[in-house]
Protein backbone atom coordinates (compact mmCIF):
# COMPACT_ATOMS: atom_id res chain seq x y z
CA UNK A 1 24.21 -6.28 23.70
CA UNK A 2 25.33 -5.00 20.51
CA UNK A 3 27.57 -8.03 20.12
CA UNK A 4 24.76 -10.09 19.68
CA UNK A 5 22.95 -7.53 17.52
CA UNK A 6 25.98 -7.71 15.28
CA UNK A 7 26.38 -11.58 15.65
CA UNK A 8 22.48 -12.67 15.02
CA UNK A 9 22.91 -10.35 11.86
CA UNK A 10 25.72 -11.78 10.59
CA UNK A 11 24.00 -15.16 11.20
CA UNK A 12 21.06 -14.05 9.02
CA UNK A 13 23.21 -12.94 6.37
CA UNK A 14 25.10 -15.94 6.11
CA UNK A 15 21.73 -17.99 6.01
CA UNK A 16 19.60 -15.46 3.95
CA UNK A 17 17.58 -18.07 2.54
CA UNK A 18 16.97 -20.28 5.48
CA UNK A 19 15.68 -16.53 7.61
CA UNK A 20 14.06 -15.25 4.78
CA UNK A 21 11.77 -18.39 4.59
CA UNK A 22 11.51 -17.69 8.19
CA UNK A 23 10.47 -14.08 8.03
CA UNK A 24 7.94 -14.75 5.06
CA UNK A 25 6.13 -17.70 7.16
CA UNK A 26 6.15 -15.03 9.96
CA UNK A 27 4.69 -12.34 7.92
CA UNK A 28 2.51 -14.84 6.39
CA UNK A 29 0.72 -15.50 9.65
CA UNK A 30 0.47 -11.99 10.77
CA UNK A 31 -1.28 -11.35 7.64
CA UNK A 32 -3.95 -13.76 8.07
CA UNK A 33 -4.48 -13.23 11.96
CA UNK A 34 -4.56 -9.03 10.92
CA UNK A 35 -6.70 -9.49 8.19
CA UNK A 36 -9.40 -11.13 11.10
CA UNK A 37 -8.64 -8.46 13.15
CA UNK A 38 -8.91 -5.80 10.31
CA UNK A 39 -12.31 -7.35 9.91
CA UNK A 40 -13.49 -7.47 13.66
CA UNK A 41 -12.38 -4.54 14.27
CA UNK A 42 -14.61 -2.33 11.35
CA UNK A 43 -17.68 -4.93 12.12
CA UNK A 44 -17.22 -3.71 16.07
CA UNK A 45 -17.55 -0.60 14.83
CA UNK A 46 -20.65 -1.12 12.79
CA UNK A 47 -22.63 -3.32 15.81
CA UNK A 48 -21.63 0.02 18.13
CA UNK A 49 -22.89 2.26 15.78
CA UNK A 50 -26.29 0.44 15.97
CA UNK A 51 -25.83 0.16 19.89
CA UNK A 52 -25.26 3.77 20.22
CA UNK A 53 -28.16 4.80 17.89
CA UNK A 54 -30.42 2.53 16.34
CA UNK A 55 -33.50 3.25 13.79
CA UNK A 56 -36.73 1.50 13.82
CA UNK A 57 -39.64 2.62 11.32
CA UNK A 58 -43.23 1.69 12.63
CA UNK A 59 -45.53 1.53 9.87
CA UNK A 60 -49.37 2.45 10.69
CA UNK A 61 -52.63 1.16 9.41
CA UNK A 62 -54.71 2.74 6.50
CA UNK A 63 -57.45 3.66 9.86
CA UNK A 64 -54.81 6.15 11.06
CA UNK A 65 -55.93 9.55 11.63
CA UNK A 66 -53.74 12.45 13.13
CA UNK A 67 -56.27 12.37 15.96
CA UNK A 68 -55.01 8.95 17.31
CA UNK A 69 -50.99 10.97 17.22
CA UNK A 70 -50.52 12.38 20.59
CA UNK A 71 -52.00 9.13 22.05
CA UNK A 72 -49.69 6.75 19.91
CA UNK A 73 -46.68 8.67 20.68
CA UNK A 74 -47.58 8.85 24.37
CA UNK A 75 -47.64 5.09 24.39
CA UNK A 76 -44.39 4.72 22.04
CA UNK A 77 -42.61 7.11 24.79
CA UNK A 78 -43.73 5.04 27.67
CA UNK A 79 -42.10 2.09 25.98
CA UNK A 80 -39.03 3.53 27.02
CA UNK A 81 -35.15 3.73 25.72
CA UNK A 82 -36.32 6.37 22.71
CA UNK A 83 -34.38 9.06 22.12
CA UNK A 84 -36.58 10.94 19.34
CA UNK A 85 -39.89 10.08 17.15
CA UNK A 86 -40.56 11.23 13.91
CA UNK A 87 -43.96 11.25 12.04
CA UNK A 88 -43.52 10.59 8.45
CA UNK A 89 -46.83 11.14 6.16
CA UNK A 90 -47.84 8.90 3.57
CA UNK A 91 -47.09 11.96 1.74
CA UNK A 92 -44.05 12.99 2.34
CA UNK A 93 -43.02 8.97 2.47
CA UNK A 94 -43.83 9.30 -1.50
CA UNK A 95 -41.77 12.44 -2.16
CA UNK A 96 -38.87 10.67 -0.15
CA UNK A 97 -39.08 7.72 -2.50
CA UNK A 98 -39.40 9.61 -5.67
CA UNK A 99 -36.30 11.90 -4.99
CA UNK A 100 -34.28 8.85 -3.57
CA UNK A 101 -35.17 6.73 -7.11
CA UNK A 102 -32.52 7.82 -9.55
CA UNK A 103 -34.07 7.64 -12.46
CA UNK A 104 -37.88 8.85 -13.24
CA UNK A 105 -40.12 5.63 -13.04
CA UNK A 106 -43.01 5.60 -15.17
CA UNK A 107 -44.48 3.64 -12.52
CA UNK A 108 -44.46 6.50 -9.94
CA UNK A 109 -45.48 8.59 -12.40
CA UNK A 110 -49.06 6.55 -13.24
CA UNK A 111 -49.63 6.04 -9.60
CA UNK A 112 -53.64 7.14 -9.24
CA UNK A 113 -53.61 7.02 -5.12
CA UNK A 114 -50.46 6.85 -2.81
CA UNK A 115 -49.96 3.31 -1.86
CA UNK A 116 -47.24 4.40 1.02
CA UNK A 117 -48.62 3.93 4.63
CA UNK A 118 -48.21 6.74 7.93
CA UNK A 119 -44.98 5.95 9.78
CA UNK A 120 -42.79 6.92 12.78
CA UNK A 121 -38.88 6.80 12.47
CA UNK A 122 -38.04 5.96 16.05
CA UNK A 123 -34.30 6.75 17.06
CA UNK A 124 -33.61 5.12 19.77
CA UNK A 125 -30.76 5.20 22.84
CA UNK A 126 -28.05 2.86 22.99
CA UNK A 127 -28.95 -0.95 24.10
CA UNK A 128 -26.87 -3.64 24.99
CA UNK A 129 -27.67 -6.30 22.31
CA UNK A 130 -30.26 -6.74 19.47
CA UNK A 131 -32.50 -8.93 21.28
CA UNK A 132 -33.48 -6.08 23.31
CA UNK A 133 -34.42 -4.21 20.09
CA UNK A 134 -36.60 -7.49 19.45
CA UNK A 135 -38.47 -7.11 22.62
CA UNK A 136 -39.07 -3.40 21.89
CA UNK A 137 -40.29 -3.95 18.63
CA UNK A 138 -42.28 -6.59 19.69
CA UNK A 139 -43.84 -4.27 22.16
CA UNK A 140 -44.80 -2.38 19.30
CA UNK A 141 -46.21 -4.36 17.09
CA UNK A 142 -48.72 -5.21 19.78
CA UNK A 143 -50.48 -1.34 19.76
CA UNK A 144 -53.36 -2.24 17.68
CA UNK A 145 -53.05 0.44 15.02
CA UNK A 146 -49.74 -0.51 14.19
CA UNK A 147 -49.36 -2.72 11.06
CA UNK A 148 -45.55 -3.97 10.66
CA UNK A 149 -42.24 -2.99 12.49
CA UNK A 150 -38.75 -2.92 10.38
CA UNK A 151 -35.49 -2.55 12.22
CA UNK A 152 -33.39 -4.14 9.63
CA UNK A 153 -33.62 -7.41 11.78
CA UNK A 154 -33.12 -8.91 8.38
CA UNK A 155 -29.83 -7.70 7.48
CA UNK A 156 -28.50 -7.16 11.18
CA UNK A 157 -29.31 -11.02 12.08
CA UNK A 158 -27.10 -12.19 9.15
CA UNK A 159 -24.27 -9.88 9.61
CA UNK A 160 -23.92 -11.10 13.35
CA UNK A 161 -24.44 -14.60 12.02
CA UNK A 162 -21.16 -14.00 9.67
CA UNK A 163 -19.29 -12.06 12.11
CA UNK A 164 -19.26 -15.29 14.18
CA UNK A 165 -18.34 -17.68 11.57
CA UNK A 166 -15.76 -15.59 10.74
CA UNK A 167 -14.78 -15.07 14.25
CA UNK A 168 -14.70 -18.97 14.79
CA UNK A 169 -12.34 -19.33 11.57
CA UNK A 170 -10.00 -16.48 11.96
CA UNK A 171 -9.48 -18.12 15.45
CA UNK A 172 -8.88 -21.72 13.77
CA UNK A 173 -6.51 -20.68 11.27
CA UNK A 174 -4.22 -18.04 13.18
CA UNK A 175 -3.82 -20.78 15.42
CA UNK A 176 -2.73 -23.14 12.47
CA UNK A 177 -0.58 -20.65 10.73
CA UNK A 178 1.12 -19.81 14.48
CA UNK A 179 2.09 -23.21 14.72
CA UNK A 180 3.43 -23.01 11.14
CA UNK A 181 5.32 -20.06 12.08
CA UNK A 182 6.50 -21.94 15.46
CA UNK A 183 7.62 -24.58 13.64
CA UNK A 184 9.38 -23.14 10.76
CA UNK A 185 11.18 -20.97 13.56
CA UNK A 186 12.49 -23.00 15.98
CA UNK A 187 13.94 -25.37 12.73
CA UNK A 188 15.81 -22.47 11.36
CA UNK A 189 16.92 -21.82 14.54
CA UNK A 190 17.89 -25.34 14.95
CA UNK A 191 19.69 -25.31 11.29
CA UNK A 192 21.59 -21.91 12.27
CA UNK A 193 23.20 -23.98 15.78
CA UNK A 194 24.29 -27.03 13.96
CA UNK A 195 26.18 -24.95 11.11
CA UNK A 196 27.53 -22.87 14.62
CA UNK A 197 28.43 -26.12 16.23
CA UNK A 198 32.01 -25.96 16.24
CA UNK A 199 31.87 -22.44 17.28
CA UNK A 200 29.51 -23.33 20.05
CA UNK A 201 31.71 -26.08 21.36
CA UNK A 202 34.97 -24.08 21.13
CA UNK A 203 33.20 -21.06 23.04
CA UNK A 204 32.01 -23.70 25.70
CA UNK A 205 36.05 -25.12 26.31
CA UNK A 206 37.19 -21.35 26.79
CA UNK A 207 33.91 -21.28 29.57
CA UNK A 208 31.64 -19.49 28.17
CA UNK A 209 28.45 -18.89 29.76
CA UNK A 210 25.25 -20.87 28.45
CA UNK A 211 23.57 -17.38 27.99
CA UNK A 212 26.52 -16.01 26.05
CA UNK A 213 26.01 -19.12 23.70
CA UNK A 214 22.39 -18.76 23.37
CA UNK A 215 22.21 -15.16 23.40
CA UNK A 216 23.01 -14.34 19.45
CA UNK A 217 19.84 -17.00 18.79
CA UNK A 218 17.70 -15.12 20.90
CA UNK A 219 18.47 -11.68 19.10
CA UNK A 220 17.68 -13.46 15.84
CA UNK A 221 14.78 -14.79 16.76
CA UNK A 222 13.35 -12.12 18.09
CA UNK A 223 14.72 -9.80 14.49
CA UNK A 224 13.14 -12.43 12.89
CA UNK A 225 9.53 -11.99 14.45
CA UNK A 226 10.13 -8.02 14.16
CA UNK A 227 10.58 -8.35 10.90
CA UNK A 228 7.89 -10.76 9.90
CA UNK A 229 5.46 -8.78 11.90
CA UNK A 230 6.07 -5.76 10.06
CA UNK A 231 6.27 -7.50 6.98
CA UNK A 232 2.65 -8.60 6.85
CA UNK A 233 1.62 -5.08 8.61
CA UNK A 234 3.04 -3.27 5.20
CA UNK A 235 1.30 -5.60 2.74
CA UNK A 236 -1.93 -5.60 4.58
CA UNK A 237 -1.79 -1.31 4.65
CA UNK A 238 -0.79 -2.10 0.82
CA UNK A 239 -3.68 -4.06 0.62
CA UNK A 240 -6.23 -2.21 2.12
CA UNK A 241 -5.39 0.87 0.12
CA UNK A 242 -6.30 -0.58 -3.09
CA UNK A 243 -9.53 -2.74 -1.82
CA UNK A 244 -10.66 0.44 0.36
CA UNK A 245 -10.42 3.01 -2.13
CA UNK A 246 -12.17 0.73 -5.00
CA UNK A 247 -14.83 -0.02 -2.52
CA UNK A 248 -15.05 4.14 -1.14
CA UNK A 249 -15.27 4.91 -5.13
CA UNK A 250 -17.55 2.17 -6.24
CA UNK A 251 -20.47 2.67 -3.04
CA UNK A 252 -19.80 6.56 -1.63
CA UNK A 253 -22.81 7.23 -3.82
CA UNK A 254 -25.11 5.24 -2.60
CA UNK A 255 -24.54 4.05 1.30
CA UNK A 256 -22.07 5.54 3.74
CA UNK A 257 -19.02 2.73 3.80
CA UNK A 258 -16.16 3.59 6.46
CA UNK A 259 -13.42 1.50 6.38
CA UNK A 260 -10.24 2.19 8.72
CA UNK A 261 -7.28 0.46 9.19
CA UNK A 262 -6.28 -0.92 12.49
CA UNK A 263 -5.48 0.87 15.47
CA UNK A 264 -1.85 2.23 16.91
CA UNK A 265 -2.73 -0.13 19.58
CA UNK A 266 -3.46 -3.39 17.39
CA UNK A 267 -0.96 -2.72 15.47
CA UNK A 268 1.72 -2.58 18.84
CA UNK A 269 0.00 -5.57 19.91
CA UNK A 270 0.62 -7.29 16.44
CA UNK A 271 4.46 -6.56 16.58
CA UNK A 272 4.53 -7.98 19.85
CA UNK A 273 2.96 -11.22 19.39
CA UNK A 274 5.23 -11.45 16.10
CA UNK A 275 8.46 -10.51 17.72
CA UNK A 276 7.49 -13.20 21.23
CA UNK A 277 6.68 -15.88 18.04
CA UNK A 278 10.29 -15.09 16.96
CA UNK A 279 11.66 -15.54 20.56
CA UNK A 280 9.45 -18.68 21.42
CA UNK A 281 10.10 -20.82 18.26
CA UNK A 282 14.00 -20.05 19.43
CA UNK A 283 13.33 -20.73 23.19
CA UNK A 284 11.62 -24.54 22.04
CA UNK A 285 14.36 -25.16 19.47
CA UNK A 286 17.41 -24.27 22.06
CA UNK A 287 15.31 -26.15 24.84
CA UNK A 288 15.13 -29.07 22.96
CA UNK A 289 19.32 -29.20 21.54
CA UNK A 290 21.04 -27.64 25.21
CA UNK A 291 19.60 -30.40 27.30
């Protein structure tokens, strides 16, 4: 084995340029199909936060009265699926929104009555999908003395809508730039045997084996989809340090934003695929010349 180590080695030396284009198309497709994963993975994260814990605020009518509270809630809790309810005064809604408002608003400030409604902050158990949520809050908004129901349907709707268009494009082009990779591969690898064809032919009159021959291909091949694969892995990480930390400095002060890099698992999985891209460009090209 370590004769074709030290053989597909001396092959990519001899041909830097020709593996070096190789390993850059490699890395070059890893990127892309990481950066979709790098994506899918942080907005899985985000749609099981809201699985494992979502918030929806119930907003009451101006004919509330803290008599009509431990009916409401008794109704709310028969709705099912709630882990805790929380009554927030129109009060204490104002005070929230004063202290959250960074800077002193003269409007706040000249307010004569408190135009805030009553309101419950619901915190609900995990569900399975958003349209459940829907139906709850729909529920909801049928008790007569509620008024509106916000569960950030808005902004939740739009970020699933995104998440798959983006999951239908990083499908289309890691399958483009595969093939790309594939292509540029199995050429090199085609290139490397026809500079070797001598050498082939002599090692085939002395009787050498066909895997002996195609052996020291394989090995490079499969160096050359290591190497790619880690490659794009290092200037993703590279990458994400600069965006991540830019983004944790720019918005830590005014949302929570958790970004992680991907998984000891994706990332074994990446080196894989890159390193079987590496053998299976060299499997179609040797296919295709040893007939």
């Amino acid at each position: 084995m370590s004769h074709f180590i030290k053989k597909a080695l001396t092959d990519i030396r001899l041909n830097r340029f020709l593996n070096l284009v190789t390993i850059f198309t490699i890395s070059l497709s890893i990127l892309v199909a990481s950066v979709f994963l790098l994506f899918f993975e942080n907005a899985g994260r985000v749609i099981e936060a809201w699985n494992q814990g979502g918030r929806v605020m119930i907003y009451l009518k101006d004919n509330f009265t803290m008599d009509m509270m431990p009916e409401l809630k008794d109704r709310i809790n028969g709705l099912g699926n709630i882990r805790e309810i929380i009554f927030i005064s129109k009060d204490e809604a104002l005070d929230r929104l004063k202290k959250e408002i960074l800077f002193n608003s003269d409007f706040l400030r000249t307010l004569q009555e408190n135009p805030l409604p009553d309101a419950f902050e619901i915190k609900m158990k995990s569900y399975s999908s958003l349209e459940e949520v829907e139906a709850f809050a729909q529920k909801i908004k049928e008790i007569e003395i509620v008024e509106d129901v916000e569960y950030g349907q808005g902004w939740l709707g739009k970020f699933l809508k995104i998440f798959t268009l983006f999951k239908i494009t990083g499908y289309a082009m890691c399958s483009l730039f595969f093939l790309v990779a594939l292509f540029i591969t199995s050429n090199t690898v085609r290139l490397a045997f026809y500079s070797r064809k001598i050498e082939v032919e002599v090692m085939r009159l002395v009787g050498a084996t066909e895997t002996f021959i195609k052996a020291p291909f394989y090995v490079e091949g499969i160096l050359q989809g290591f190497f790619g694969g880690v490659l794009g892995l290092v200037i993703l990480l590279i990458t994400y340090l600069m965006i991540s930390s830019g983004l944790t400095q720019n918005l830590s002060s005014y949302i929570y934003f958790d970004i992680r890099f991907l998984s000891i698992n994706t990332i074994i999985l990446i080196i894989f695929i890159s390193t079987f891209l590496g053998w299976f460009g060299c499997y179609l090209s040797l296919k295709q010349i040893l007939k």
